[in-house]
N, C-alpha and C. Protein backbone atom coordinates (compact mmCIF):
# COMPACT_ATOMS: atom_id res chain seq x y z
N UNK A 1 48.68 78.42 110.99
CA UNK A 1 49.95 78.64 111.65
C UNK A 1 50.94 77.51 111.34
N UNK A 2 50.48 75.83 111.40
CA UNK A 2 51.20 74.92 110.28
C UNK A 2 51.95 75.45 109.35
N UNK A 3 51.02 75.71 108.58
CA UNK A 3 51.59 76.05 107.42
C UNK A 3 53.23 77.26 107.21
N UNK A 4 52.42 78.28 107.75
CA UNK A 4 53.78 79.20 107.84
C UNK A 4 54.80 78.55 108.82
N UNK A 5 54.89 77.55 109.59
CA UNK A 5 55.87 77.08 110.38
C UNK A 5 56.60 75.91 109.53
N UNK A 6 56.15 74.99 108.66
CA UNK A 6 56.30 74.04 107.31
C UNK A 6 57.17 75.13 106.39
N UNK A 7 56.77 76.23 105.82
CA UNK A 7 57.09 76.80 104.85
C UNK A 7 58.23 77.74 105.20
N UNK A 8 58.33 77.89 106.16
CA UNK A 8 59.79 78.59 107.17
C UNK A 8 60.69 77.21 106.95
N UNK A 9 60.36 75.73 107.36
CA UNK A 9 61.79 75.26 108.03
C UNK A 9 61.77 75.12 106.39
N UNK A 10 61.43 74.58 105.59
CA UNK A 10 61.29 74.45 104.16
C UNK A 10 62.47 75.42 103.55
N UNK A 11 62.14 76.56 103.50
CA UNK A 11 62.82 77.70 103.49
C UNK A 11 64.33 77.76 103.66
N UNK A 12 64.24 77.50 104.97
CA UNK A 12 65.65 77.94 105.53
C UNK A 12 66.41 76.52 105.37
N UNK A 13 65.65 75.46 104.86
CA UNK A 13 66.01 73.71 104.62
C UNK A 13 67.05 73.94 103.54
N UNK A 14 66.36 74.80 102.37
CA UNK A 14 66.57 74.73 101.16
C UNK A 14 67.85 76.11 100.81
N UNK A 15 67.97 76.96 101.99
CA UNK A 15 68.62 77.61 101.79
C UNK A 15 70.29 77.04 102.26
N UNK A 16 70.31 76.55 103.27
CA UNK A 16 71.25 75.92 103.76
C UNK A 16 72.21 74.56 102.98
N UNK A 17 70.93 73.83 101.75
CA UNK A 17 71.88 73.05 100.77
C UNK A 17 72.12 73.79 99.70
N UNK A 18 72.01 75.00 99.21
CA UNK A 18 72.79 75.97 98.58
C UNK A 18 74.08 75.94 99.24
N UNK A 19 74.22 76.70 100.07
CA UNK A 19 75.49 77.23 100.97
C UNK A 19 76.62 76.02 101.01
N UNK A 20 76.13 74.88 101.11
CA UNK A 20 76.88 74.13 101.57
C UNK A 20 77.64 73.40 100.31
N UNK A 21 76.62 73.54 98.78
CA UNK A 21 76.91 73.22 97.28
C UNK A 21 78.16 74.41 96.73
N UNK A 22 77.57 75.73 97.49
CA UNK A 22 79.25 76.45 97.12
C UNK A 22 80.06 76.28 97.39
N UNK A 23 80.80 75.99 98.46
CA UNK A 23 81.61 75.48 99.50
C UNK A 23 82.31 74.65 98.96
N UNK A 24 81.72 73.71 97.88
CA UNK A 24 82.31 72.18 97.73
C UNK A 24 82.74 72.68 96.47
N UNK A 25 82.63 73.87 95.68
CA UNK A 25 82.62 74.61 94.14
C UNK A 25 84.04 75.27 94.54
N UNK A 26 84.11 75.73 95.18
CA UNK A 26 84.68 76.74 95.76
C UNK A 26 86.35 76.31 96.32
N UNK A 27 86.39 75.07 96.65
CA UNK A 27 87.57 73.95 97.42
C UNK A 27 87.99 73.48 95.70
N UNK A 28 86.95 72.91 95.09
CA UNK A 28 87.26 72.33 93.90
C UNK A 28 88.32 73.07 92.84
N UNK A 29 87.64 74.38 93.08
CA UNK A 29 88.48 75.56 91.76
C UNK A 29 89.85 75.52 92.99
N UNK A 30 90.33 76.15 94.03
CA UNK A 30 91.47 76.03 94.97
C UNK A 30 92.28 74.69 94.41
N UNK A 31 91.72 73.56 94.24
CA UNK A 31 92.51 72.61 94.25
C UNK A 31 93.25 72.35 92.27
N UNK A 32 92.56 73.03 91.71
CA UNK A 32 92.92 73.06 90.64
C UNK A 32 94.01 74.20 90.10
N UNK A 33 93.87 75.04 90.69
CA UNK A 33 94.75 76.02 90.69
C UNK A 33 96.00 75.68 91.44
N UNK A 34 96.19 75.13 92.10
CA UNK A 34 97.33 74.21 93.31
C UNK A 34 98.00 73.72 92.10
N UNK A 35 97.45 72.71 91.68
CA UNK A 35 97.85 72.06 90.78
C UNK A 35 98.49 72.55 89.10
N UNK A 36 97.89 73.82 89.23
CA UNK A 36 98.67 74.70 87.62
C UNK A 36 99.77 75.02 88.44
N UNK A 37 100.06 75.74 89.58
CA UNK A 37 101.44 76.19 90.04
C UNK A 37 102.33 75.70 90.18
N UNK A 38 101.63 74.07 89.99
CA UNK A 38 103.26 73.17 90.59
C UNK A 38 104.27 72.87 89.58
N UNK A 39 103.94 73.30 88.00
CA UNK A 39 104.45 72.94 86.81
C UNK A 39 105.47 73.57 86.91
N UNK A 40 106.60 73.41 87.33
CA UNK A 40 107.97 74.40 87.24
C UNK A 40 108.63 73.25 87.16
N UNK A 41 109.55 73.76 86.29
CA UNK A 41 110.44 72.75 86.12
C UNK A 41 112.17 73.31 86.36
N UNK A 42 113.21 72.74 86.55
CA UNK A 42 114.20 73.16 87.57
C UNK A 42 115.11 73.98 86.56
N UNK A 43 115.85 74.90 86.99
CA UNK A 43 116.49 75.28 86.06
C UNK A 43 118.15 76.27 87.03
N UNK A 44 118.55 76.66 85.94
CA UNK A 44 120.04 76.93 86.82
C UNK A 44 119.98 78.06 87.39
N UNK A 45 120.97 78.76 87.85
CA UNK A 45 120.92 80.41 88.81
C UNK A 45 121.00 80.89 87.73
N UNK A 46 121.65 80.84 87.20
CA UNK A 46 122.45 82.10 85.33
C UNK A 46 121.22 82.15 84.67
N UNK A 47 119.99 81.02 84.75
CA UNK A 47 119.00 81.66 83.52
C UNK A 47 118.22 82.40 84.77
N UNK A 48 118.03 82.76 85.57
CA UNK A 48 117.33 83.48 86.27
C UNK A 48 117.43 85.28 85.87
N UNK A 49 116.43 85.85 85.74
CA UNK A 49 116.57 87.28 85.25
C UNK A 49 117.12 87.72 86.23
N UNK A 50 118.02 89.03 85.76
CA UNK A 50 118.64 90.26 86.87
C UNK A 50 117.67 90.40 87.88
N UNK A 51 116.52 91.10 87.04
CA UNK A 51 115.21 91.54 88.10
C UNK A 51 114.87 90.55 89.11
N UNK A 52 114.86 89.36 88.51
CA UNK A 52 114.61 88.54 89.45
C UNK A 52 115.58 88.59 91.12
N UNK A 53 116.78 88.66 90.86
CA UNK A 53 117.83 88.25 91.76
C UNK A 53 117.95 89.92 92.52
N UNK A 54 117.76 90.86 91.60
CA UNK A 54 117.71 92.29 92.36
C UNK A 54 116.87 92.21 93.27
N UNK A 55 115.83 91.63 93.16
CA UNK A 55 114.44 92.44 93.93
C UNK A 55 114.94 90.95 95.28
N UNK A 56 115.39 89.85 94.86
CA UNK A 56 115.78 89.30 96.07
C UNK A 56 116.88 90.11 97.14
N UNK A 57 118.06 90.27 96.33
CA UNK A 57 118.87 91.27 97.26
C UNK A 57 118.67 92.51 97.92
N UNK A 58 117.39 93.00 97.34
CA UNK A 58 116.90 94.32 97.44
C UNK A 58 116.02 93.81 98.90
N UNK A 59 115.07 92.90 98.98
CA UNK A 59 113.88 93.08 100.07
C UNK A 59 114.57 91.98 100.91
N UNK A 60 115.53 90.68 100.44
CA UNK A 60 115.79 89.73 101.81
C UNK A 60 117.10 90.14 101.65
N UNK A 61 117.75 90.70 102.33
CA UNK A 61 119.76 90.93 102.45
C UNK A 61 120.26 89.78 102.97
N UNK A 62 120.90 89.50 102.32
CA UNK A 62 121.71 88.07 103.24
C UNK A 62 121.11 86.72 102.64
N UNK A 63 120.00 86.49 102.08
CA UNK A 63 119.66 85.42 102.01
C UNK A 63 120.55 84.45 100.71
N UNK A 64 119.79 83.25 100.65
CA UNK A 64 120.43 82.64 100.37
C UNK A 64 119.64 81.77 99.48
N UNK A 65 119.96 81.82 97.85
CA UNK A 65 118.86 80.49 96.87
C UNK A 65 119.38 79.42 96.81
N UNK A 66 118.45 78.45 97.22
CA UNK A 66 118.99 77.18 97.48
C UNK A 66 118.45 76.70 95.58
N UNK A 67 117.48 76.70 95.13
CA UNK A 67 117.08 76.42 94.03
C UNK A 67 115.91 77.21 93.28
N UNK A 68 116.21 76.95 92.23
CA UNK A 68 115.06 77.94 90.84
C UNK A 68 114.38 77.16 89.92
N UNK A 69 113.48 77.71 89.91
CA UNK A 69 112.27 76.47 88.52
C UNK A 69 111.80 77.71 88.13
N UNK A 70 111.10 77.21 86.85
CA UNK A 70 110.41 77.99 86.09
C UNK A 70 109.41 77.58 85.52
N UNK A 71 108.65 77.94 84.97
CA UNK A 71 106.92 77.42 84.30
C UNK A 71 106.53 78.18 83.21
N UNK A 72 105.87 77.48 82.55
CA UNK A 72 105.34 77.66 81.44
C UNK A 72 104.76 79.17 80.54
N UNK A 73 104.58 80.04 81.91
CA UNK A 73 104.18 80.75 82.47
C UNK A 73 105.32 82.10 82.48
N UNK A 74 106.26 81.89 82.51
CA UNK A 74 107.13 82.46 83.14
C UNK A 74 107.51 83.08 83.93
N UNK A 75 107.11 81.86 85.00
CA UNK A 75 106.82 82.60 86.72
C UNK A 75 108.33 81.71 87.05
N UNK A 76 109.21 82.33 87.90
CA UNK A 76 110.09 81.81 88.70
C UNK A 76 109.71 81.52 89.97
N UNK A 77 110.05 79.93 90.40
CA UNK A 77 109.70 80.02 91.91
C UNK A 77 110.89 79.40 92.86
N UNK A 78 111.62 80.19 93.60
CA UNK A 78 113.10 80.27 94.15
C UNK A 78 112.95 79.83 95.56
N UNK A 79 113.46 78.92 96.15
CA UNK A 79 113.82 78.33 97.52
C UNK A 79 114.77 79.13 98.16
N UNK A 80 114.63 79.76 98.94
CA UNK A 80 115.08 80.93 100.08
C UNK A 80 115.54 80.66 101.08
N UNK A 81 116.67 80.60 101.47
CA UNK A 81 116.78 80.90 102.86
C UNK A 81 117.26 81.94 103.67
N UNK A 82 117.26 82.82 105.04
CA UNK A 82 117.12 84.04 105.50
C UNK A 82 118.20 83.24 106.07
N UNK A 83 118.72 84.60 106.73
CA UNK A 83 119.54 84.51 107.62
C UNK A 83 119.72 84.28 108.97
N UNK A 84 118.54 84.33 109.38
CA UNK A 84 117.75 83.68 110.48
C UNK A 84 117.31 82.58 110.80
N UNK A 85 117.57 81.51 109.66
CA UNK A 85 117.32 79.83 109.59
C UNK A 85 115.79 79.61 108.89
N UNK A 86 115.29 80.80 108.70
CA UNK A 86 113.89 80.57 107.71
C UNK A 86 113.86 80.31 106.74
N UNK A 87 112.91 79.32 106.12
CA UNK A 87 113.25 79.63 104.85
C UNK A 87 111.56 79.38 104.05
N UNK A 88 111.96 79.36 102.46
CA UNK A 88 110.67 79.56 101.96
C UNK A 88 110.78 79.69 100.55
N UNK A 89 109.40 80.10 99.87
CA UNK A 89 109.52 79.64 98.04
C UNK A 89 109.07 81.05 98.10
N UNK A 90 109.16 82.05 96.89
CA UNK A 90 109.09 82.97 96.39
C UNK A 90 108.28 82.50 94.69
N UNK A 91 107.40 83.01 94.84
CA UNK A 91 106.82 83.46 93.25
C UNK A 91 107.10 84.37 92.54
N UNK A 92 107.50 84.77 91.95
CA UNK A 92 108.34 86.06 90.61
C UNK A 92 108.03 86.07 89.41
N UNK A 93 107.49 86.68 88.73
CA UNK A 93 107.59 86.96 86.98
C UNK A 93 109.12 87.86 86.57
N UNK A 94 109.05 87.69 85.67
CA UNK A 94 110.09 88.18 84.86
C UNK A 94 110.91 89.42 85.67
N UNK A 95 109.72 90.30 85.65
CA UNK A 95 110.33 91.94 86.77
C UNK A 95 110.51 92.02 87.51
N UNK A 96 110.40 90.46 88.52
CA UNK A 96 110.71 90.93 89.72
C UNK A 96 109.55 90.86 90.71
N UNK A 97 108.25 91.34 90.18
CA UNK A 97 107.30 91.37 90.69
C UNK A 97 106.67 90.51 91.48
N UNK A 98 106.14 89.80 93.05
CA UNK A 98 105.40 88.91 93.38
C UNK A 98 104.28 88.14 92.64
N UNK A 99 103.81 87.21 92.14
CA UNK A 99 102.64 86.28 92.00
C UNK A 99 102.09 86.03 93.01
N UNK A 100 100.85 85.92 92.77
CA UNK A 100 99.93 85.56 94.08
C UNK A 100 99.52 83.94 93.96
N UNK A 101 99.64 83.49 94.70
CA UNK A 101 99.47 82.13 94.88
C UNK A 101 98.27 81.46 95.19
């Protein structure tokens, strides 16, 4: 009965520093990816695509771009503000489309 009580905590010992080795894998890739998105570099309203500025007027009315960068990538990422005093960054490709962050 030792034995199977040894070979249980053993068990569940060894299962638990797995779990905890992904975890730390897992934060690592997050933090690297943080770090590819931030590459934008600043650029004016006029090089910003139509699509880009449609799909803003189209889903926030009223708002307001405070500033535009762009990346390597050719992701636009635009400083927003609502009309409501909110504000916020937007990710965009070329069409208009959201990036996921």
């Amino acid at each position: 009965m030792k034995k199977v009580f040894i070979t249980a905590v053993f068990a569940l010992g060894s299962l638990t520093a797995f779990a905890q080795e992904e975890q730390a894998t897992e934060a690592q890739d997050a933090a690297t990816e943080a770090v590819a998105q931030d590459d934008f570099s600043e650029i004016a309203m006029e090089e910003v695509p139509e699509a880009v500025t449609a799909m803003i007027e189209t889903n926030y009315p009223g708002a307001t771009v405070n500033s535009a960068a762009k990346n390597e990538a050719g992701h636009y990422k635009l400083e927003v503000s609502l009309e409501d005093g909110t504000s916020g960054a937007l990710i965009l490709d070329e069409e208009g489309n959201a990036v996921e962050q």
